[in-house]
N, C-alpha and C. Protein backbone atom coordinates (compact mmCIF):
# COMPACT_ATOMS: atom_id res chain seq x y z
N UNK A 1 127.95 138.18 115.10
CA UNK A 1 128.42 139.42 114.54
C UNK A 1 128.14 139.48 113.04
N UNK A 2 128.15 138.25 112.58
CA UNK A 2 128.06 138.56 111.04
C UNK A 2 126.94 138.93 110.56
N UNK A 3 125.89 138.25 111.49
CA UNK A 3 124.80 137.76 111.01
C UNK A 3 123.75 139.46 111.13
N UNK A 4 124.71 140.16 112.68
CA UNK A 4 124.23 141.54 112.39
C UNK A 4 124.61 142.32 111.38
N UNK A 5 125.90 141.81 110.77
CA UNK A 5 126.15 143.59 109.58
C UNK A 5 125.30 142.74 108.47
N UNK A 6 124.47 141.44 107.96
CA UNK A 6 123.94 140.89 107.09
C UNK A 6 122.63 142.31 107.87
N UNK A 7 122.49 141.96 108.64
CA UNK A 7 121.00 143.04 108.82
C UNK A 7 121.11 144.17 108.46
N UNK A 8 122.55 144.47 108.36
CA UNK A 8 122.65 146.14 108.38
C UNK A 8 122.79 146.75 106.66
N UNK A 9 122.97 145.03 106.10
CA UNK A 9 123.69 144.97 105.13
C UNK A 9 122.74 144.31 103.71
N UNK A 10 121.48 145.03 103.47
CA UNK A 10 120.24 144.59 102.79
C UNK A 10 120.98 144.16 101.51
N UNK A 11 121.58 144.95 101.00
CA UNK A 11 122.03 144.28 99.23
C UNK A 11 122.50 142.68 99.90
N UNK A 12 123.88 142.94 100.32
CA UNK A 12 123.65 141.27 100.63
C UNK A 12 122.68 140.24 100.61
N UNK A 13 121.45 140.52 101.65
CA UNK A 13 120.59 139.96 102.13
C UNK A 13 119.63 139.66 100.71
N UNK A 14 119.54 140.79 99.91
CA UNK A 14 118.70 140.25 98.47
C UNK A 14 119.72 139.59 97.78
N UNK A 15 120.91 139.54 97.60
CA UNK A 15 121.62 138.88 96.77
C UNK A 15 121.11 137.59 97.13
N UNK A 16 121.55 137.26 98.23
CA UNK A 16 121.45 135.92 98.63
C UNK A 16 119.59 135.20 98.69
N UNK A 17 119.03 135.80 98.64
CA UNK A 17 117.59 135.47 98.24
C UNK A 17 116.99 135.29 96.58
N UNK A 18 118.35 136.17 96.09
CA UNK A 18 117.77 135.88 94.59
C UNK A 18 118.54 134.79 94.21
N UNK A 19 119.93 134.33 94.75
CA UNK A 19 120.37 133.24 94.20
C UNK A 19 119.42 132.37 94.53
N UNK A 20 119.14 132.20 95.99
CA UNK A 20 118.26 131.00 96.89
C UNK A 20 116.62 131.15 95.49
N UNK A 21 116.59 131.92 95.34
CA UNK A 21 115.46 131.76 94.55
C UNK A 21 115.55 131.51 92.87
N UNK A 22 116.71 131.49 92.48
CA UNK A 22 117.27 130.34 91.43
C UNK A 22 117.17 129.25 91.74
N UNK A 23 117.82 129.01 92.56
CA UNK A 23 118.22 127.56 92.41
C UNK A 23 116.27 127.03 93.01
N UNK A 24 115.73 127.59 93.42
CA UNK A 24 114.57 126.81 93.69
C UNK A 24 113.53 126.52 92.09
N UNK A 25 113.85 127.51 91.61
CA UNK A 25 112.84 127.17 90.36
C UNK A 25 113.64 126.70 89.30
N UNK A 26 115.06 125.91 90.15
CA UNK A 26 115.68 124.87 88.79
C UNK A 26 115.60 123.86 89.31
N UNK A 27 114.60 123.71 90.65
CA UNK A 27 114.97 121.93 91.00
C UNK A 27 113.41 121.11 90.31
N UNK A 28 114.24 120.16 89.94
CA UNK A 28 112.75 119.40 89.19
C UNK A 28 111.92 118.92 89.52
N UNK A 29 111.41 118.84 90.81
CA UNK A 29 110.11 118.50 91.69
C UNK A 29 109.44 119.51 91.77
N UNK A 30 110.14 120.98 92.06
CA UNK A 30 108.97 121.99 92.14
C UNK A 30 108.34 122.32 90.13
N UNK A 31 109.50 121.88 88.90
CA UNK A 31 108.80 122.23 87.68
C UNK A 31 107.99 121.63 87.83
N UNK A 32 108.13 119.76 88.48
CA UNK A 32 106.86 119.13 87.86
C UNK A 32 105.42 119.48 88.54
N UNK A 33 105.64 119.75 89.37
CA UNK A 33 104.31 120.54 90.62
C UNK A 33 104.14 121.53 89.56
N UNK A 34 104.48 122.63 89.08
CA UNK A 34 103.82 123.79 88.76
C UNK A 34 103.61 123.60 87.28
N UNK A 35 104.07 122.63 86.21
CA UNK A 35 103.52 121.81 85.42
C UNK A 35 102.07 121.44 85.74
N UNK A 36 102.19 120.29 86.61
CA UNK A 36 100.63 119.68 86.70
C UNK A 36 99.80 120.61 86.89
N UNK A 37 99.99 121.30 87.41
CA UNK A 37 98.56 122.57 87.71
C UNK A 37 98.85 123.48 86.79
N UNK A 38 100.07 124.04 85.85
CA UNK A 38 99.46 124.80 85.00
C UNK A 38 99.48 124.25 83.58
N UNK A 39 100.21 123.55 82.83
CA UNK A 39 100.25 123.11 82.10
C UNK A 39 99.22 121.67 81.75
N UNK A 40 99.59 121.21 82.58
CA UNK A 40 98.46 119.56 82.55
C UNK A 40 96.82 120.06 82.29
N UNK A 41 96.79 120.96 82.63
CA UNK A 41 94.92 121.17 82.27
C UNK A 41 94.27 121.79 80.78
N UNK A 42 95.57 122.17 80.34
CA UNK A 42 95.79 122.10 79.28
C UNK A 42 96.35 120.89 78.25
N UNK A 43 96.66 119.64 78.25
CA UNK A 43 97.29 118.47 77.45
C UNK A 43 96.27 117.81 77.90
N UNK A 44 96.17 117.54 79.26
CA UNK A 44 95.24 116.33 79.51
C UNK A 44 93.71 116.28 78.77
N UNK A 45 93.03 117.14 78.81
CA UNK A 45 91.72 117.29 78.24
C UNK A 45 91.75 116.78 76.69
N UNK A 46 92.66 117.09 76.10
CA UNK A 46 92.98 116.22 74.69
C UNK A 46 93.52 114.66 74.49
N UNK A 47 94.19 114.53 75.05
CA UNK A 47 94.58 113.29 75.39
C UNK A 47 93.27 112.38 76.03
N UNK A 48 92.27 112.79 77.00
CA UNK A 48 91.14 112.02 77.54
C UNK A 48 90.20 112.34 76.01
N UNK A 49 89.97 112.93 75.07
CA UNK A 49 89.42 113.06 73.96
C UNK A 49 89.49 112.25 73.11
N UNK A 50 91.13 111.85 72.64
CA UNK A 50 91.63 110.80 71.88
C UNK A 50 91.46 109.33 72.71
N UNK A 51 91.17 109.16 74.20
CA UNK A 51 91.23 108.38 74.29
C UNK A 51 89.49 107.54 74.53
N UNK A 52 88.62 108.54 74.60
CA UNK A 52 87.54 108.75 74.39
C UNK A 52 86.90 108.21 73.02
N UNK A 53 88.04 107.65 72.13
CA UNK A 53 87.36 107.37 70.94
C UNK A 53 87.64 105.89 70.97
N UNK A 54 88.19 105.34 71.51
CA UNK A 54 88.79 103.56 71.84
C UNK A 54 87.31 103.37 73.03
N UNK A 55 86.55 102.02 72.47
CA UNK A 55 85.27 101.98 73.15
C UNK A 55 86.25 101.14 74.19
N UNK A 56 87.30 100.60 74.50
CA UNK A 56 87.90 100.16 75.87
C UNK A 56 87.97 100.76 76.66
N UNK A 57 88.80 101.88 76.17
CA UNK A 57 89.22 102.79 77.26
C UNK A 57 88.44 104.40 77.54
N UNK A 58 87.12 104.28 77.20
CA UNK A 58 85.51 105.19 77.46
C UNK A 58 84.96 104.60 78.14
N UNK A 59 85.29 103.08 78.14
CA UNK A 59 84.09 102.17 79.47
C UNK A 59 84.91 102.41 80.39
N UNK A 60 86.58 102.58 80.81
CA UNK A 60 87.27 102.27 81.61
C UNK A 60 88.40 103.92 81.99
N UNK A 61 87.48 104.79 82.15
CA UNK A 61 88.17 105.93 82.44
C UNK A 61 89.37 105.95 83.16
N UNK A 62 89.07 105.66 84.27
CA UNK A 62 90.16 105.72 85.70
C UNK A 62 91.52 105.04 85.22
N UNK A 63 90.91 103.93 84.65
CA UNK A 63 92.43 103.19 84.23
C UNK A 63 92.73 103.65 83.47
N UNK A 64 92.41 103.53 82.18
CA UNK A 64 93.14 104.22 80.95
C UNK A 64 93.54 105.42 81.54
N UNK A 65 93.58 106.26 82.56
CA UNK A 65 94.05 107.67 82.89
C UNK A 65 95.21 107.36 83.47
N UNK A 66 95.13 105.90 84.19
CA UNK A 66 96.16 105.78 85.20
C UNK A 66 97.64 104.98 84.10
N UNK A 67 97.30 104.30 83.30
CA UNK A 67 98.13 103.55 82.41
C UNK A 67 98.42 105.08 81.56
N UNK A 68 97.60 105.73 80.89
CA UNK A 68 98.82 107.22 79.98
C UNK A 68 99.56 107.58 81.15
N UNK A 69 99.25 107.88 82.50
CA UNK A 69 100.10 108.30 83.14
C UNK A 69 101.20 107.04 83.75
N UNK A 70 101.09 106.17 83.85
CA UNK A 70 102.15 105.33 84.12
C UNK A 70 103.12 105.37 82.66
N UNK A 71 102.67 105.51 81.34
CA UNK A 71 103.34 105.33 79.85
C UNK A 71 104.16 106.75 79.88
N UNK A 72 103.29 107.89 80.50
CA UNK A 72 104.40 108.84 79.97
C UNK A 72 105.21 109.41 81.12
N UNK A 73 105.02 108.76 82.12
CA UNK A 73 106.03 108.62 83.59
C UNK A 73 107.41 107.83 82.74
N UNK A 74 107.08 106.46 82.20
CA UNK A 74 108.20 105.34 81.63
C UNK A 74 109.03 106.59 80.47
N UNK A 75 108.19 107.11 79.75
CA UNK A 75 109.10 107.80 78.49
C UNK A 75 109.82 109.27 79.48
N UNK A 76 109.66 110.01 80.26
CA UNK A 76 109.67 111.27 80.71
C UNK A 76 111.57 111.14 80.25
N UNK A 77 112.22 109.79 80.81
CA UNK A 77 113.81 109.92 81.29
C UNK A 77 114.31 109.78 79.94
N UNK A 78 113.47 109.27 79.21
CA UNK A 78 114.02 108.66 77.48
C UNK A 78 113.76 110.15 76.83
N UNK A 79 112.93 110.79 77.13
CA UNK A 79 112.73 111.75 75.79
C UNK A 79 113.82 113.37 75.74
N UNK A 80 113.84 113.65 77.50
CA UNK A 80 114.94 114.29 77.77
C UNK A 80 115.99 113.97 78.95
N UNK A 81 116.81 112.90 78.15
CA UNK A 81 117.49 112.27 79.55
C UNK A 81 118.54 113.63 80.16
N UNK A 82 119.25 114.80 79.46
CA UNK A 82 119.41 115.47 79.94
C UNK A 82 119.09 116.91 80.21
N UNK A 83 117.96 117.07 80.22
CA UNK A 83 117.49 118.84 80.30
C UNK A 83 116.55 118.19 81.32
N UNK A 84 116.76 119.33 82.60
CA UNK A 84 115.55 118.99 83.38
C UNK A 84 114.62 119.18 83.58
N UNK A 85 114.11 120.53 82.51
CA UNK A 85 113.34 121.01 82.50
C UNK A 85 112.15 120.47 81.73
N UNK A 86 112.40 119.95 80.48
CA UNK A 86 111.29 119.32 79.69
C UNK A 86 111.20 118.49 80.56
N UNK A 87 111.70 117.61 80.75
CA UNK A 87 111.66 116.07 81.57
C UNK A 87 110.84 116.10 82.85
N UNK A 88 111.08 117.77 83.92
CA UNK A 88 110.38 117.65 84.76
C UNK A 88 108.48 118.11 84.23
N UNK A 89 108.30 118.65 82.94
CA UNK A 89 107.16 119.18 82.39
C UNK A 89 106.42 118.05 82.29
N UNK A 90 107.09 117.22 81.37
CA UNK A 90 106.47 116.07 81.51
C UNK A 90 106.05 114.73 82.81
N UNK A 91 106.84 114.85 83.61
CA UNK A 91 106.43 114.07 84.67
C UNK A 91 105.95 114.78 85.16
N UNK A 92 105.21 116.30 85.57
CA UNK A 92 103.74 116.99 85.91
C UNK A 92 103.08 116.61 85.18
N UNK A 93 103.14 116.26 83.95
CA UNK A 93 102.08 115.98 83.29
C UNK A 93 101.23 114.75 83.66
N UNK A 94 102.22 113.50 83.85
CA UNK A 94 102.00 112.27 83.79
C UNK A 94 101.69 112.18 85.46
N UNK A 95 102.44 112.61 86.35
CA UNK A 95 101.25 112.73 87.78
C UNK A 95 99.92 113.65 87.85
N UNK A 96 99.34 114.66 86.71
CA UNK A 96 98.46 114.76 86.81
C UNK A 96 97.45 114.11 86.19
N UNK A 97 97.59 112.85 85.48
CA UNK A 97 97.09 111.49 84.48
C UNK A 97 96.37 111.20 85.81
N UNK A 98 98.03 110.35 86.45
CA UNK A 98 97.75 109.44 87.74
C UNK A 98 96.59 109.85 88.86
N UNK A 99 97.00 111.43 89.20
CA UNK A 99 96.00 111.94 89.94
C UNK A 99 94.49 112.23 89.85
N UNK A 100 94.44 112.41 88.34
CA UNK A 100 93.36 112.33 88.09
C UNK A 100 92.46 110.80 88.32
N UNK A 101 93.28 109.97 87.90
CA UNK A 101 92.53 108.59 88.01
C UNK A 101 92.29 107.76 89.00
N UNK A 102 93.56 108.72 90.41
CA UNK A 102 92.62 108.50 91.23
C UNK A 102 91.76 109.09 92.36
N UNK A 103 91.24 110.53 91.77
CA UNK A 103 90.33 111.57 92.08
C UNK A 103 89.06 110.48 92.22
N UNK A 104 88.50 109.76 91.62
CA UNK A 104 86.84 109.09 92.08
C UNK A 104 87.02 108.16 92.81
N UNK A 105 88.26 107.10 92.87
CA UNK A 105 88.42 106.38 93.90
C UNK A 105 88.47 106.94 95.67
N UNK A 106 89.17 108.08 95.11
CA UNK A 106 89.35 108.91 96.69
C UNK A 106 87.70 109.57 97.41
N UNK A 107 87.60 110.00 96.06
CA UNK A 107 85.89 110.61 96.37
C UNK A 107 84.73 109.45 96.81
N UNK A 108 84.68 108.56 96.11
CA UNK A 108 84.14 107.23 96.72
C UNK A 108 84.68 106.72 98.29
N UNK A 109 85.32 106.76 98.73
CA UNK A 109 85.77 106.58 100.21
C UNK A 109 86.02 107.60 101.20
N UNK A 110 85.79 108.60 100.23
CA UNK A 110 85.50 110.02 101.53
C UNK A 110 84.22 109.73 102.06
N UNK A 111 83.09 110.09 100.50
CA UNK A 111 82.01 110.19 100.65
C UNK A 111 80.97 109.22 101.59
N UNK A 112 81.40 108.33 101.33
CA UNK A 112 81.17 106.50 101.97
C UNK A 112 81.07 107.35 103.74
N UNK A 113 82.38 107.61 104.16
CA UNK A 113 82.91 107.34 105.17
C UNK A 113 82.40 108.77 105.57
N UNK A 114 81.53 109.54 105.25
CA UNK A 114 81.05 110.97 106.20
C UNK A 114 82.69 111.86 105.94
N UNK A 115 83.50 111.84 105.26
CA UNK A 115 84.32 112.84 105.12
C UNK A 115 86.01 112.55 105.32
N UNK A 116 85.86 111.45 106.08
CA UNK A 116 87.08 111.07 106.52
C UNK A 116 87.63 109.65 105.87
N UNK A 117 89.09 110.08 105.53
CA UNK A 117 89.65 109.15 104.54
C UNK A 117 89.54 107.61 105.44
């Protein structure tokens, strides 16, 4: 019965979709997802620049990508231990380090293997 006057009963029905749709874009797994893809393609390209100038870590791409992203995974909880929002910006950031570094490893064992992981 209720669930029909909710049908009959649209304001309700958006109320309760706009709360449900608060609380989704305050949980910090979906900031850091929509971080890495919009924000990270923007930081990272500078950061691989600066790191581009250390002849270690220009011979050694993948890693040095994978260590900034393991370094600013370690700082993410220190820099805003309570706002979740910076904190989740930054850990998109630092899984799109990780991911990136290991984008050629993955591509090397697709390719190998005719397509399949």
């Amino acid at each position: 019965m209720r669930t029909l006057l909710n049908w009959f009963m649209p304001e309700k029905t958006l109320r309760g979709f706009a709360s449900a749709s608060k609380s989704v874009l305050k949980n910090e797994a979906i900031i850091a997802v929509m971080s890495a893809s919009i924000v990270a393609p923007f930081i990272i390209p500078k950061i691989n620049l600066l790191m581009e100038s250390v002849p270690v870590l220009k011979d050694h791409k993948s890693i040095a990508e994978f260590l900034a992203g393991m370094a600013i995974f370690s700082i993410a909880g220190t820099l805003f231990p309570r706002n979740i929002i910076p904190r989740a910006i930054v850990i998109g950031i630092a899984g799109a380090f990780i991911l990136s570094a290991f984008l050629p490893i993955y591509y090397n064992i697709t390719a190998k293997n005719g397509g399949v992981p």
